[in-house]
Structure formats: structure tokens, C-alpha cells
N, C-alpha and C. Protein backbone atom coordinates (compact mmCIF):
# COMPACT_ATOMS: atom_id res chain seq x y z
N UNK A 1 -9.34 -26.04 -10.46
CA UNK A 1 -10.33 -26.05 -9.39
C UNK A 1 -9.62 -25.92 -8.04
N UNK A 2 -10.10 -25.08 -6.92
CA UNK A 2 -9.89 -25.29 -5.55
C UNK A 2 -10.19 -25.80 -4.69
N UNK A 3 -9.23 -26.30 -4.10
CA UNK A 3 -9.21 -27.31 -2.78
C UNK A 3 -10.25 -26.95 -2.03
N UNK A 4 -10.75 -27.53 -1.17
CA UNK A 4 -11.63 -27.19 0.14
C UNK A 4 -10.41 -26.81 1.17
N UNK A 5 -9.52 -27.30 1.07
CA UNK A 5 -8.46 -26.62 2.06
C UNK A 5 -8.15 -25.40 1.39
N UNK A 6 -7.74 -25.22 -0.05
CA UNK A 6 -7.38 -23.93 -0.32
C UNK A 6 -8.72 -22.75 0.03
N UNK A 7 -10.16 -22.80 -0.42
CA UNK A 7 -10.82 -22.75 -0.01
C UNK A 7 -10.64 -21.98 1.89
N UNK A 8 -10.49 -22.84 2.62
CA UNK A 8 -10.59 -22.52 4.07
C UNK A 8 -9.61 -21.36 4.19
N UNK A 9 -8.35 -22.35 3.42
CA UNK A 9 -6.89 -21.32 3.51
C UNK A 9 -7.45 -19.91 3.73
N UNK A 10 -8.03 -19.30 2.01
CA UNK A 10 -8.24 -18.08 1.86
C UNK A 10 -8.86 -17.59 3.01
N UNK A 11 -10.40 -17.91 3.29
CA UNK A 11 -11.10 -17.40 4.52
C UNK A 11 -10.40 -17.00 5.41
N UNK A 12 -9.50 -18.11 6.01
CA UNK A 12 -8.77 -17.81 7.15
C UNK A 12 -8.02 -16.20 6.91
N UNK A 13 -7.20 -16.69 6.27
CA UNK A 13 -5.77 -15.45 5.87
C UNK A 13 -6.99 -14.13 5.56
N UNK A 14 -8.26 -13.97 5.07
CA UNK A 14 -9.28 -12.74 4.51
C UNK A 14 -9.73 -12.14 6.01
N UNK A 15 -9.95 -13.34 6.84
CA UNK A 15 -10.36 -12.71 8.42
C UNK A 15 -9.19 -12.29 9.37
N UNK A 16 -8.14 -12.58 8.77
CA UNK A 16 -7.17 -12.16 9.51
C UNK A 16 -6.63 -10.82 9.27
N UNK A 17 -6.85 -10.75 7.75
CA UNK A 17 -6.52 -9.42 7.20
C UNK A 17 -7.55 -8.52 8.00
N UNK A 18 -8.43 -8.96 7.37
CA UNK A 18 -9.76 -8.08 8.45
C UNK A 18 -8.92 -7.60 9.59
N UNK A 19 -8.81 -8.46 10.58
CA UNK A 19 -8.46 -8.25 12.10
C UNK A 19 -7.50 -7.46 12.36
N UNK A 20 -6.03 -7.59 11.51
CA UNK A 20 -5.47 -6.92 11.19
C UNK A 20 -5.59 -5.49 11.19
N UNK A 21 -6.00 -5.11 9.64
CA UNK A 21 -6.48 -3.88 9.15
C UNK A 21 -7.25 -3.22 10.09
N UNK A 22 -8.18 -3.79 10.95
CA UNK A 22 -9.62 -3.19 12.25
C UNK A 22 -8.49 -2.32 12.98
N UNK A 23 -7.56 -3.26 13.71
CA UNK A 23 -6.67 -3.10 14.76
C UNK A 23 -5.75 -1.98 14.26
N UNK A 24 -5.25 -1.94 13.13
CA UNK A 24 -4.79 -0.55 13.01
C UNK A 24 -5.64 0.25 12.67
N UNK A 25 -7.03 0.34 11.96
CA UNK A 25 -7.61 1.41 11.82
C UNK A 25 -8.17 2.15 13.25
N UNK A 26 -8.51 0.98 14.25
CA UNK A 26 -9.04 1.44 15.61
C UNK A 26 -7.80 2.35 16.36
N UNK A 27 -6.48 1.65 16.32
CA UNK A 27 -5.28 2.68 16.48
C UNK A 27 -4.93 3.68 16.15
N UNK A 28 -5.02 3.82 14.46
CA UNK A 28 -5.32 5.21 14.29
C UNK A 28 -6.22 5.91 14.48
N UNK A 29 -7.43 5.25 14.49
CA UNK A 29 -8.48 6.24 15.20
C UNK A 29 -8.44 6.84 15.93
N UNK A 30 -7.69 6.45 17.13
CA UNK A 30 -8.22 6.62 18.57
C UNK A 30 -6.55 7.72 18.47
N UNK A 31 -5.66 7.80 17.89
CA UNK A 31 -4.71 8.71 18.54
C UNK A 31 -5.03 9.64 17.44
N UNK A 32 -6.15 9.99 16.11
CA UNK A 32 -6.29 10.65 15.79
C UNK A 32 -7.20 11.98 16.63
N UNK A 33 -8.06 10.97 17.24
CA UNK A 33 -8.95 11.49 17.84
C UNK A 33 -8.51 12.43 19.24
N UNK A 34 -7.77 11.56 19.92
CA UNK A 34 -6.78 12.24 20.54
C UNK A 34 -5.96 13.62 20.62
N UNK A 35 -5.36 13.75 19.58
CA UNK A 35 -4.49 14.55 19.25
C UNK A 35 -6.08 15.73 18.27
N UNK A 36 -6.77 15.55 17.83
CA UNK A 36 -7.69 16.32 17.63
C UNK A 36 -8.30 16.89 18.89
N UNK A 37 -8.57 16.27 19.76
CA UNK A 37 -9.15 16.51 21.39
C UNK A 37 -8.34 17.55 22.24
N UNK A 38 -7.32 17.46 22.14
CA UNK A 38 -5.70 18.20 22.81
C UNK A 38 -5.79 19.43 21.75
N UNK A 39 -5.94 19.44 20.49
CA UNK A 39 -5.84 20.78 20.08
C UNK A 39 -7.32 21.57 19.86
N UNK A 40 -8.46 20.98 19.98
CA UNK A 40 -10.06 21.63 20.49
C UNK A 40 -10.69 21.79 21.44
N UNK A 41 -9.42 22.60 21.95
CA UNK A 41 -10.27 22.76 23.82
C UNK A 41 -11.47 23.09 23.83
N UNK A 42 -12.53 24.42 22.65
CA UNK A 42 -13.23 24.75 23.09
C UNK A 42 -14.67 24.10 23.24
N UNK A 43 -14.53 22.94 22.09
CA UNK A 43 -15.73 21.56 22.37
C UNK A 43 -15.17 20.13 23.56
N UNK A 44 -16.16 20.11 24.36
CA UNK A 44 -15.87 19.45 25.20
C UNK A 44 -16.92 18.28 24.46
N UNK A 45 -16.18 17.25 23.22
CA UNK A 45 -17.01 16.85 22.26
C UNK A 45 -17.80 15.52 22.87
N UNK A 46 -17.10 14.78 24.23
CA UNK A 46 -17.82 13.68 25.12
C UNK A 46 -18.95 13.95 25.37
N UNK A 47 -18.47 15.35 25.91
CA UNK A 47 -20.10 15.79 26.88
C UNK A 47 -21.15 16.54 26.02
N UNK A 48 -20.53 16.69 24.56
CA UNK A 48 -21.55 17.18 23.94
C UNK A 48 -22.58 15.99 22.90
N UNK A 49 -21.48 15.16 23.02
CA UNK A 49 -22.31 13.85 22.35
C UNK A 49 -23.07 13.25 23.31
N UNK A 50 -22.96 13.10 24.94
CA UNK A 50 -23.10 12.56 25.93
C UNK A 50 -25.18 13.23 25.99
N UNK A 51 -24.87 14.55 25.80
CA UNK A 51 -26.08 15.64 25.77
C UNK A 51 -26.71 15.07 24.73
N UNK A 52 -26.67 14.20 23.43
CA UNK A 52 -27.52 14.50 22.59
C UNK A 52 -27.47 15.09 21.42
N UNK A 53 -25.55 15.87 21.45
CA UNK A 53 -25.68 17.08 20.21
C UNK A 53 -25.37 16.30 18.81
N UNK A 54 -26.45 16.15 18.12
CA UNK A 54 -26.27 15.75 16.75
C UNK A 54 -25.25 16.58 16.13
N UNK A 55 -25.35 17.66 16.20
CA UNK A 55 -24.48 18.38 15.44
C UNK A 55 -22.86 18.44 15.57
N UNK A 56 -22.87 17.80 16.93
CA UNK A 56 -21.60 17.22 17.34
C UNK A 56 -21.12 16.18 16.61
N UNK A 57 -22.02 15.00 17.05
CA UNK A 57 -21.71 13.98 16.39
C UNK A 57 -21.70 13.97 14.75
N UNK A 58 -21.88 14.51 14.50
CA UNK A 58 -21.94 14.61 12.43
C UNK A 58 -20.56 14.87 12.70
N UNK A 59 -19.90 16.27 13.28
CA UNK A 59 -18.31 16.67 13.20
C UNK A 59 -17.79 15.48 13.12
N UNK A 60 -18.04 15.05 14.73
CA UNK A 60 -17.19 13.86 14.93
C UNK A 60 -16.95 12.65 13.48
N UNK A 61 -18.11 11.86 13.45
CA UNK A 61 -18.52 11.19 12.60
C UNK A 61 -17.69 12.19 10.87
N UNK A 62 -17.49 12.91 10.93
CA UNK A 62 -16.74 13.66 9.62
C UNK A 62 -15.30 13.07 9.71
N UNK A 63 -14.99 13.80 11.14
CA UNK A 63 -13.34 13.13 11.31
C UNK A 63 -12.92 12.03 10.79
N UNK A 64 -13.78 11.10 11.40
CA UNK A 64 -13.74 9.53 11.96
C UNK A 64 -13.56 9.20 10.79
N UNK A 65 -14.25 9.27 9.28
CA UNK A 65 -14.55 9.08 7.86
C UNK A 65 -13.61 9.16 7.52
N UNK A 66 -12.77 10.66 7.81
CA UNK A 66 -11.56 11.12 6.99
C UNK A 66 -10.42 10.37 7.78
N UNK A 67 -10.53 10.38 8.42
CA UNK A 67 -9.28 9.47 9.19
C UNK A 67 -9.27 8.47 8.87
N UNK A 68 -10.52 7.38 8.59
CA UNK A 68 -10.12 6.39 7.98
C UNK A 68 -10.15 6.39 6.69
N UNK A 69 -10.39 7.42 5.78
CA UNK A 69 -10.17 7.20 4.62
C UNK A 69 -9.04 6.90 3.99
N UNK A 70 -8.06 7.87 4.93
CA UNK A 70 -6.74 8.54 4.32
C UNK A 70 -6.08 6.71 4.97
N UNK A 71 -6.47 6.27 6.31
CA UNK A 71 -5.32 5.43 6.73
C UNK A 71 -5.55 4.28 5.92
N UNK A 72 -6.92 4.13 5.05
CA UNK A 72 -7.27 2.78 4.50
C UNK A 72 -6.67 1.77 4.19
N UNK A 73 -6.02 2.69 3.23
CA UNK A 73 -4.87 2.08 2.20
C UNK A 73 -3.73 1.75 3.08
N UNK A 74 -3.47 2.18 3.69
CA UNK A 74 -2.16 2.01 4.62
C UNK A 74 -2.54 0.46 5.26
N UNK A 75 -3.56 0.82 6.27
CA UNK A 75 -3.62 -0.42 7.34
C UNK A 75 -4.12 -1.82 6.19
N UNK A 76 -4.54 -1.63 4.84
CA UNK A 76 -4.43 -2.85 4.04
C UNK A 76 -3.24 -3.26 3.75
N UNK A 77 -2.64 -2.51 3.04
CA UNK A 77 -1.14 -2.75 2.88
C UNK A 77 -0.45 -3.25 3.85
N UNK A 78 -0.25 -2.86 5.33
CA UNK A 78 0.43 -3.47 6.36
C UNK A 78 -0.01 -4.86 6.79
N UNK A 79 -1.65 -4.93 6.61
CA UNK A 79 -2.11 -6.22 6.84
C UNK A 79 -1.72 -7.18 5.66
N UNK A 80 -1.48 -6.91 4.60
CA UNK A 80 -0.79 -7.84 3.82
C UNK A 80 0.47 -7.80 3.79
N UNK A 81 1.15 -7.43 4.63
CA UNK A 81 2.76 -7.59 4.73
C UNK A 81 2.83 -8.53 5.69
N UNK A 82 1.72 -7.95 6.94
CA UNK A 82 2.12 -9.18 8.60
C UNK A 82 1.19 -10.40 7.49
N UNK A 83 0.54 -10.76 7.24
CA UNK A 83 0.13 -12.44 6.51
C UNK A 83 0.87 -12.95 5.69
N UNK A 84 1.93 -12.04 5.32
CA UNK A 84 3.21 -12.60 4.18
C UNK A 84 2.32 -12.66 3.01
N UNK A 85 2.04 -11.37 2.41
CA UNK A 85 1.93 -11.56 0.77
C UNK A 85 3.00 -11.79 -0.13
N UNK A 86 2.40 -11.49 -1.14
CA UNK A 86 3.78 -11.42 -2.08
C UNK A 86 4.82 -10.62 -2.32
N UNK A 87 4.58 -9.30 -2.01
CA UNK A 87 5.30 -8.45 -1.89
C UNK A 87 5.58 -8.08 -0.56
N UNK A 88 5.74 -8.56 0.68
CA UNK A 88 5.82 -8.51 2.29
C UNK A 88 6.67 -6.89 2.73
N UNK A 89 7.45 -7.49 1.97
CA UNK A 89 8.60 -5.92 2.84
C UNK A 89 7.75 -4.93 1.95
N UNK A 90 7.67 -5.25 0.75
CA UNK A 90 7.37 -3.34 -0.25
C UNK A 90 5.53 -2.65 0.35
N UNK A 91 5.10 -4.08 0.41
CA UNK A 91 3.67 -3.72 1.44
C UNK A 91 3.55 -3.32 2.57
N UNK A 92 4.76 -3.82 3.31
CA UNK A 92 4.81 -3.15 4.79
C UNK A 92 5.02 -1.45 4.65
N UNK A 93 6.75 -1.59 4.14
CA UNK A 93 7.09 -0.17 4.20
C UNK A 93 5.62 0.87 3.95
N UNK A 94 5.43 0.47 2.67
CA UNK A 94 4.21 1.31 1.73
C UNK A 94 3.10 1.57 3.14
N UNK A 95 2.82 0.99 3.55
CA UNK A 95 2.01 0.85 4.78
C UNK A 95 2.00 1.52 5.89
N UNK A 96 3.22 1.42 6.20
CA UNK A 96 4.00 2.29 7.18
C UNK A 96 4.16 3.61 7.05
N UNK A 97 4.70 3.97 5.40
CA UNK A 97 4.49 5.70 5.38
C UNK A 97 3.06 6.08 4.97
N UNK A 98 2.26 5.10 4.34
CA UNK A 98 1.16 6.22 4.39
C UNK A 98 0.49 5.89 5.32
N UNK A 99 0.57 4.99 6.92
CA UNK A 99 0.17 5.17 7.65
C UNK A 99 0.98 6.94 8.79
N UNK A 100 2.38 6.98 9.16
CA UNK A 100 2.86 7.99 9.22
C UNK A 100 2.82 9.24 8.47
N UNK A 101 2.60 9.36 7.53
CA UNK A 101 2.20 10.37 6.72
C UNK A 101 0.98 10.79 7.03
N UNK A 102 -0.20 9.96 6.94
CA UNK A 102 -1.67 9.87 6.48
C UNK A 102 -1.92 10.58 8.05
N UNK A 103 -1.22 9.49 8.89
CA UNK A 103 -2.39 10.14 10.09
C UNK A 103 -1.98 12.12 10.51
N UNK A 104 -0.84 12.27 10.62
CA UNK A 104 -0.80 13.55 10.51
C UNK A 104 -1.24 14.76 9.80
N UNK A 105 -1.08 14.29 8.68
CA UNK A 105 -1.61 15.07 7.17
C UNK A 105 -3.26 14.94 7.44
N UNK A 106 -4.11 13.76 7.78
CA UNK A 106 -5.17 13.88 7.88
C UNK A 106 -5.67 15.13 8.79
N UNK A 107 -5.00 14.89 10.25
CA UNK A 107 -5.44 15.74 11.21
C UNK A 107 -4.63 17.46 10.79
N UNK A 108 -4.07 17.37 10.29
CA UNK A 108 -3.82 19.23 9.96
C UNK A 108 -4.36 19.32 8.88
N UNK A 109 -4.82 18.31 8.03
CA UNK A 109 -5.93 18.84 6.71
C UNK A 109 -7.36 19.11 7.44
N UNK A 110 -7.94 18.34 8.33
CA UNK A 110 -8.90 18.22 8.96
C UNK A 110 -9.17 20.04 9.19
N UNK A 111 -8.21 20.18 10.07
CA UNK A 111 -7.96 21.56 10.74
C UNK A 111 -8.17 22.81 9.79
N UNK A 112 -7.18 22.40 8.62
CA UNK A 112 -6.86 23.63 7.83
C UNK A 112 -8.18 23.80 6.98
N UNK A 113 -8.81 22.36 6.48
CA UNK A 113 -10.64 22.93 6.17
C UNK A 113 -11.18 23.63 7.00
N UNK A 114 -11.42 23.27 8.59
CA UNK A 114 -11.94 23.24 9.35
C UNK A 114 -12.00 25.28 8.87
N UNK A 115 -10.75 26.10 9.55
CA UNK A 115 -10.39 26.94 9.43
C UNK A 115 -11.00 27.75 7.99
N UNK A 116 -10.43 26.77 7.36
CA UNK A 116 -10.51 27.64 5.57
C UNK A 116 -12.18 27.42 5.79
N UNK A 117 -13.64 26.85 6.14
CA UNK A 117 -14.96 26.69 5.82
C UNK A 117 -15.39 27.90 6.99
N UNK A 118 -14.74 28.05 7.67
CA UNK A 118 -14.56 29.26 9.17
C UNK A 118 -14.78 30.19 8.18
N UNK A 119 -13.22 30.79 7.89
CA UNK A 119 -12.95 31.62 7.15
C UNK A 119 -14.15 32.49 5.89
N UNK A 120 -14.37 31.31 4.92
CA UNK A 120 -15.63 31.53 3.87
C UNK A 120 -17.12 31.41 4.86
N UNK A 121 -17.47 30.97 5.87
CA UNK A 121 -18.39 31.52 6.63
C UNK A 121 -18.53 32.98 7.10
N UNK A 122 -17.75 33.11 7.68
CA UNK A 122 -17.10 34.58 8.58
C UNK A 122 -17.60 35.48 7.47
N UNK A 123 -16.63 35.41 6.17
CA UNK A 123 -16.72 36.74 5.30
C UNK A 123 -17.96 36.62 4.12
N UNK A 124 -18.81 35.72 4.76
CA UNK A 124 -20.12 35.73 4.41
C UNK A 124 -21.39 36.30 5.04
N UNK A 125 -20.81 36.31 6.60
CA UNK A 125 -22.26 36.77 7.33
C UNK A 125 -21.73 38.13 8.17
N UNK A 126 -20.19 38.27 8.47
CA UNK A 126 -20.29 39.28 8.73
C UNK A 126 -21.02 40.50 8.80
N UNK A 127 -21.52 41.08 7.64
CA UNK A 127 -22.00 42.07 7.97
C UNK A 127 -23.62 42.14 8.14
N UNK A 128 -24.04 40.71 8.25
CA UNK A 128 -25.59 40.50 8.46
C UNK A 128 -26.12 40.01 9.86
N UNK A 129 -24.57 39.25 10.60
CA UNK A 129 -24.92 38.63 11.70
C UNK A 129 -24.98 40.26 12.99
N UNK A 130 -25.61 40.27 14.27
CA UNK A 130 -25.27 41.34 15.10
C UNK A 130 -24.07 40.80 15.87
N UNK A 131 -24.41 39.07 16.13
CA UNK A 131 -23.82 38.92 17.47
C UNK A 131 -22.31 38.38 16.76
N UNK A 132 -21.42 38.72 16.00
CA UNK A 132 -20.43 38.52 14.69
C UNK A 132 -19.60 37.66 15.66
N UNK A 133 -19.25 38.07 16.74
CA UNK A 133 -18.10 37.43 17.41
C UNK A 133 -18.20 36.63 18.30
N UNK A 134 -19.39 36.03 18.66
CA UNK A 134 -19.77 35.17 18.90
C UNK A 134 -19.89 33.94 17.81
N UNK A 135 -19.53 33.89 17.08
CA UNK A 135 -19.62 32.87 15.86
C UNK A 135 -18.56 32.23 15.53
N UNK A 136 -18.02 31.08 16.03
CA UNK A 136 -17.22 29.83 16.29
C UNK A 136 -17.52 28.69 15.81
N UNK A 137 -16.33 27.73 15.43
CA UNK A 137 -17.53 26.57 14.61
C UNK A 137 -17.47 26.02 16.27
N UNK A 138 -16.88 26.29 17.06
CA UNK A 138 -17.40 25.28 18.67
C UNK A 138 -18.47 25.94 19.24
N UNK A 139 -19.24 27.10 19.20
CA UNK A 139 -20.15 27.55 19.64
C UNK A 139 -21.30 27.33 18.60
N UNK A 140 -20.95 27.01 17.29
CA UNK A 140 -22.28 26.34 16.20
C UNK A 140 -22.43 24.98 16.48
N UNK A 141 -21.54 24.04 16.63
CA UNK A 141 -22.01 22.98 17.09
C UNK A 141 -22.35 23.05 19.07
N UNK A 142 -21.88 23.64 19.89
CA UNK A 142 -22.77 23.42 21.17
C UNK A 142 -23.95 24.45 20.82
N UNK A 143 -24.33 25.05 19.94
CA UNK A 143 -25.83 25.70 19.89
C UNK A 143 -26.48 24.46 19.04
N UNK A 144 -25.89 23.51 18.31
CA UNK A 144 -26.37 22.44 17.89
C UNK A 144 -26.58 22.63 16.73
N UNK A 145 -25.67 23.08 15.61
CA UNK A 145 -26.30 24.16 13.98
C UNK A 145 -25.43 22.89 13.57
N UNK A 146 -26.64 21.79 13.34
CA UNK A 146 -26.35 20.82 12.21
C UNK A 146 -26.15 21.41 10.86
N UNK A 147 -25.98 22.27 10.56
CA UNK A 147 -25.68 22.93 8.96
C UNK A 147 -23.96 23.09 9.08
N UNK A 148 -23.59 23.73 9.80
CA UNK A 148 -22.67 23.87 10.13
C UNK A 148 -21.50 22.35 9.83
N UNK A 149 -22.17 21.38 11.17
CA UNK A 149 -21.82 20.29 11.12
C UNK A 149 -22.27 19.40 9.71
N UNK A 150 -22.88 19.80 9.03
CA UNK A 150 -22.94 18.51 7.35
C UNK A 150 -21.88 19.11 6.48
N UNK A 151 -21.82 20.89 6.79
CA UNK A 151 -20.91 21.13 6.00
C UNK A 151 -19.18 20.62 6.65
N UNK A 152 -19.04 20.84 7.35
CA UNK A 152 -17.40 20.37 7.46
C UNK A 152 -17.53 18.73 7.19
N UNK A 153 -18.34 18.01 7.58
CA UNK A 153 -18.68 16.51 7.57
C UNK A 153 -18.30 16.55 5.82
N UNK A 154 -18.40 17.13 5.20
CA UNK A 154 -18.59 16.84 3.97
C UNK A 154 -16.77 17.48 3.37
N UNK A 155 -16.71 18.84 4.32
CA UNK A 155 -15.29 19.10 3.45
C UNK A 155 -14.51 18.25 4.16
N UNK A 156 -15.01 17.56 5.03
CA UNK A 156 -13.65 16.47 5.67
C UNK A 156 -13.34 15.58 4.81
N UNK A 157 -14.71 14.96 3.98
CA UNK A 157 -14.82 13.61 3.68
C UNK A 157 -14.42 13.90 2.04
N UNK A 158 -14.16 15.20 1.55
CA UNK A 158 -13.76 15.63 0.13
C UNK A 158 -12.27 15.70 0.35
N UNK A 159 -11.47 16.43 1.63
CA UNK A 159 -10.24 16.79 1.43
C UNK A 159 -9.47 15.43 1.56
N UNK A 160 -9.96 14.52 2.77
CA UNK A 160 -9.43 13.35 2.85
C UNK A 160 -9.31 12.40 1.74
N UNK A 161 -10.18 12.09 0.78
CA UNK A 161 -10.45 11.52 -0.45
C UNK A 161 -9.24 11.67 -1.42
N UNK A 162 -8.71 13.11 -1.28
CA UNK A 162 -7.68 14.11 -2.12
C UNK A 162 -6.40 13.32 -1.67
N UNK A 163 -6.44 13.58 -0.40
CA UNK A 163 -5.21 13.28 0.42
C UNK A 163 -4.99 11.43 -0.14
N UNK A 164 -6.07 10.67 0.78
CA UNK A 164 -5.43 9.31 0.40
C UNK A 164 -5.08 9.01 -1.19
N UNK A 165 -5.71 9.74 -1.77
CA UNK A 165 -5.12 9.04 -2.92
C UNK A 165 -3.67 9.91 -3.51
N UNK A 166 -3.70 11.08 -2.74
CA UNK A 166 -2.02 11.93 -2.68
C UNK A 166 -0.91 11.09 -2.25
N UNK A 167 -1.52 10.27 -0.97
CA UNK A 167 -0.53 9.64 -0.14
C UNK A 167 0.24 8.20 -0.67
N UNK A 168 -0.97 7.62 -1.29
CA UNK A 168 -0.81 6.16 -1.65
C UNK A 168 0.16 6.46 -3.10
N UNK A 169 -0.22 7.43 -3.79
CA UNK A 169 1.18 7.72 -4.94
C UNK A 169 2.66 8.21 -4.25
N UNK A 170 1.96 9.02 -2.99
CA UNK A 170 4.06 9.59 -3.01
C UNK A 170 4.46 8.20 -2.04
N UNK A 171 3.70 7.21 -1.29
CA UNK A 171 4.39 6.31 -0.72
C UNK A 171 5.36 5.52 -1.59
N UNK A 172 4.87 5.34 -3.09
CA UNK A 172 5.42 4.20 -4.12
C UNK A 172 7.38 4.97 -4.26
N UNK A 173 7.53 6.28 -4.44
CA UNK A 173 8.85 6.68 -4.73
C UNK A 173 9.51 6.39 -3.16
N UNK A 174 9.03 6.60 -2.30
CA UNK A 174 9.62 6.79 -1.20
C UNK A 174 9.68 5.12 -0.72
N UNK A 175 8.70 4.50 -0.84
CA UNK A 175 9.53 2.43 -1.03
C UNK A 175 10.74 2.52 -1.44
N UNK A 176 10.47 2.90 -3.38
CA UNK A 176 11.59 2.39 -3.85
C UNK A 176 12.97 3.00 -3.12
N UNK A 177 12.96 4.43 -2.98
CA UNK A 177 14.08 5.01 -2.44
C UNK A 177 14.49 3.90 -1.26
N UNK A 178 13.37 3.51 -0.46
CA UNK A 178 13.65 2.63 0.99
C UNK A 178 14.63 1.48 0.77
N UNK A 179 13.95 0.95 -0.45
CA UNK A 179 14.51 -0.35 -0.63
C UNK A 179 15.90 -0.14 -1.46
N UNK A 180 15.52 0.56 -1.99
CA UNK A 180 17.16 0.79 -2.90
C UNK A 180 18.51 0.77 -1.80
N UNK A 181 18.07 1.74 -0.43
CA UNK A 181 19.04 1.23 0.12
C UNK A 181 19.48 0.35 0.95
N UNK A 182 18.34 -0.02 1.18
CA UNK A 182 18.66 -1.87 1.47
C UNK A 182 19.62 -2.79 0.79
């Protein structure tokens, strides 16, 4: 049976993990988002969410998903290294690369769907659309083509899925390698 102190214990150390884990997922958020912002000049995505554009916000809201999908695992793992689990150092490291790994890999997977759902659009309507070159995924979401936006929302939230669970296996060889030379 458990203590009422062991009891509290857990709570405590479960909200801390929480707090933890928030604080790096909000970190990676925000320099994912970032570094997505710096390479999409042509959505000015503040002022298009600022306007109202649903179809904005779904993109956005796609990112945001995949970004934290991929860092999930990471910012748990690190939060059980800073509370001293049982495994402290092999949880950190583990933590650490698929947080370094994850957030990059997220944002050029992000991209390279982004591109590749472009791509299978393009050589779909080409020869039906007039205005052909006018057709951008930043000019479908500021015309507001929520279709547009559910579909990448969705290949974000498929490729990322791929990825974290890519990441959280190659982190385990690259520990041991870590620690071995410790």
C-alpha cells in the first residue's frame, strides 16, 4: 500500500514533469515557428490569422501538431532526466537528440510535404486551371482555400507521426554510442 506522502510525492514530481515537458515543448514551438516564418516570406501568417483566415490557421495549427508530435518524446524524456529518473543521463541524452534532431527534421519535413502536396496539386490542375501561375499554396491560403489548408494539416500530421517514431529508434544507437564513450 501507498503512503499519503508517497501519494503527494508522485503528484508533485507528475506536475513537474508536466511543467517541464510544457516549457520545452513551448521552446520548441516557438523557434520552430520561427525559423518556419524566416523561410515563408510569402504568408504574412500574423496578419492573416489577425484577418480571420481560417485557412491560415488550419496550416498553422498543422505545423504546431507536427512539431509537437515529433518533439514529444524528446521533451518527456528530458523531463525525466531533470526530476532524476531512473535512467537520468540515458533519458537526458535520448532527449536531447531527438529533441536536436526532431526539431529540424520536423521543419524540412514540414517543407518537403509542403512542396511534394504543391507538386501533386500543380500536375493535377494544370491544364484545367486558366490563371496556372497564380497558384501558390501562400496565395490558396490568403484567398482562404480551406481545402488546401486540411490537406497539408493532414500531410503534416501523417509525415510527423513517421518521423517521431523514426527519431525515438535512431536516438537509442546514438545513446549507446554516447555513453560508451563516457
Amino acid at each position: 500500500m501507498v503512503s499519503s506522502i508517497g501519494i503527494v510525492e508522485n503528484i508533485i514530481i507528475a506536475i513537474l514533469e508536466i511543467v517541464v515537458g510544457v516549457v520545452f515543448a513551448l521552446l520548441s514551438i516557438t523557434l520552430s515557428l520561427n525559423l518556419l516564418d524566416r523561410l515563408n516570406r510569402e504568408l504574412d501568417i500574423v496578419m492573416e490569422i489577425k484577418e480571420g483566415n481560417l485557412a491560415t490557421a488550419v496550416y498553422v495549427a498543422g505545423i504546431l501538431i507536427a512539431v509537437a508530435n515529433v518533439i514529444g518524446q524528446a521533451a518527456a524524456g528530458i523531463s525525466r532526466a531533470v526530476l532524476g529518473g531512473q535512467q537520468g543521463l540515458i533519458d537526458l541524452v535520448a532527449g536531447l537528440v531527438q529533441l536536436f534532431i526532431g526539431i529540424p527534421l520536423a521543419v524540412v519535413a514540414i517543407f518537403i510535404t509542403q512542396n511534394t502536396i504543391y507538386g501533386f496539386l500543380v500536375r493535377k490542375i494544370q491544364d484545367r486551371v486558366k490563371d496556372f501561375e497564380a497558384f501558390t499554396i501562400a496565395s490558396e491560403l490568403k484567398r482562404r482555400n480551406i481545402s488546401v489548408a486540411v490537406t497539408l494539416f493532414g500531410s503534416f500530421f501523417a509525415i510527423s507521426t513517421v518521423i517521431s517514431q523514426a527519431i525515438s529508434y535512431l536516438s537509442v544507437p546514438i545513446v549507446q554510442a554516447f555513453l560508451g564513450i563516457l
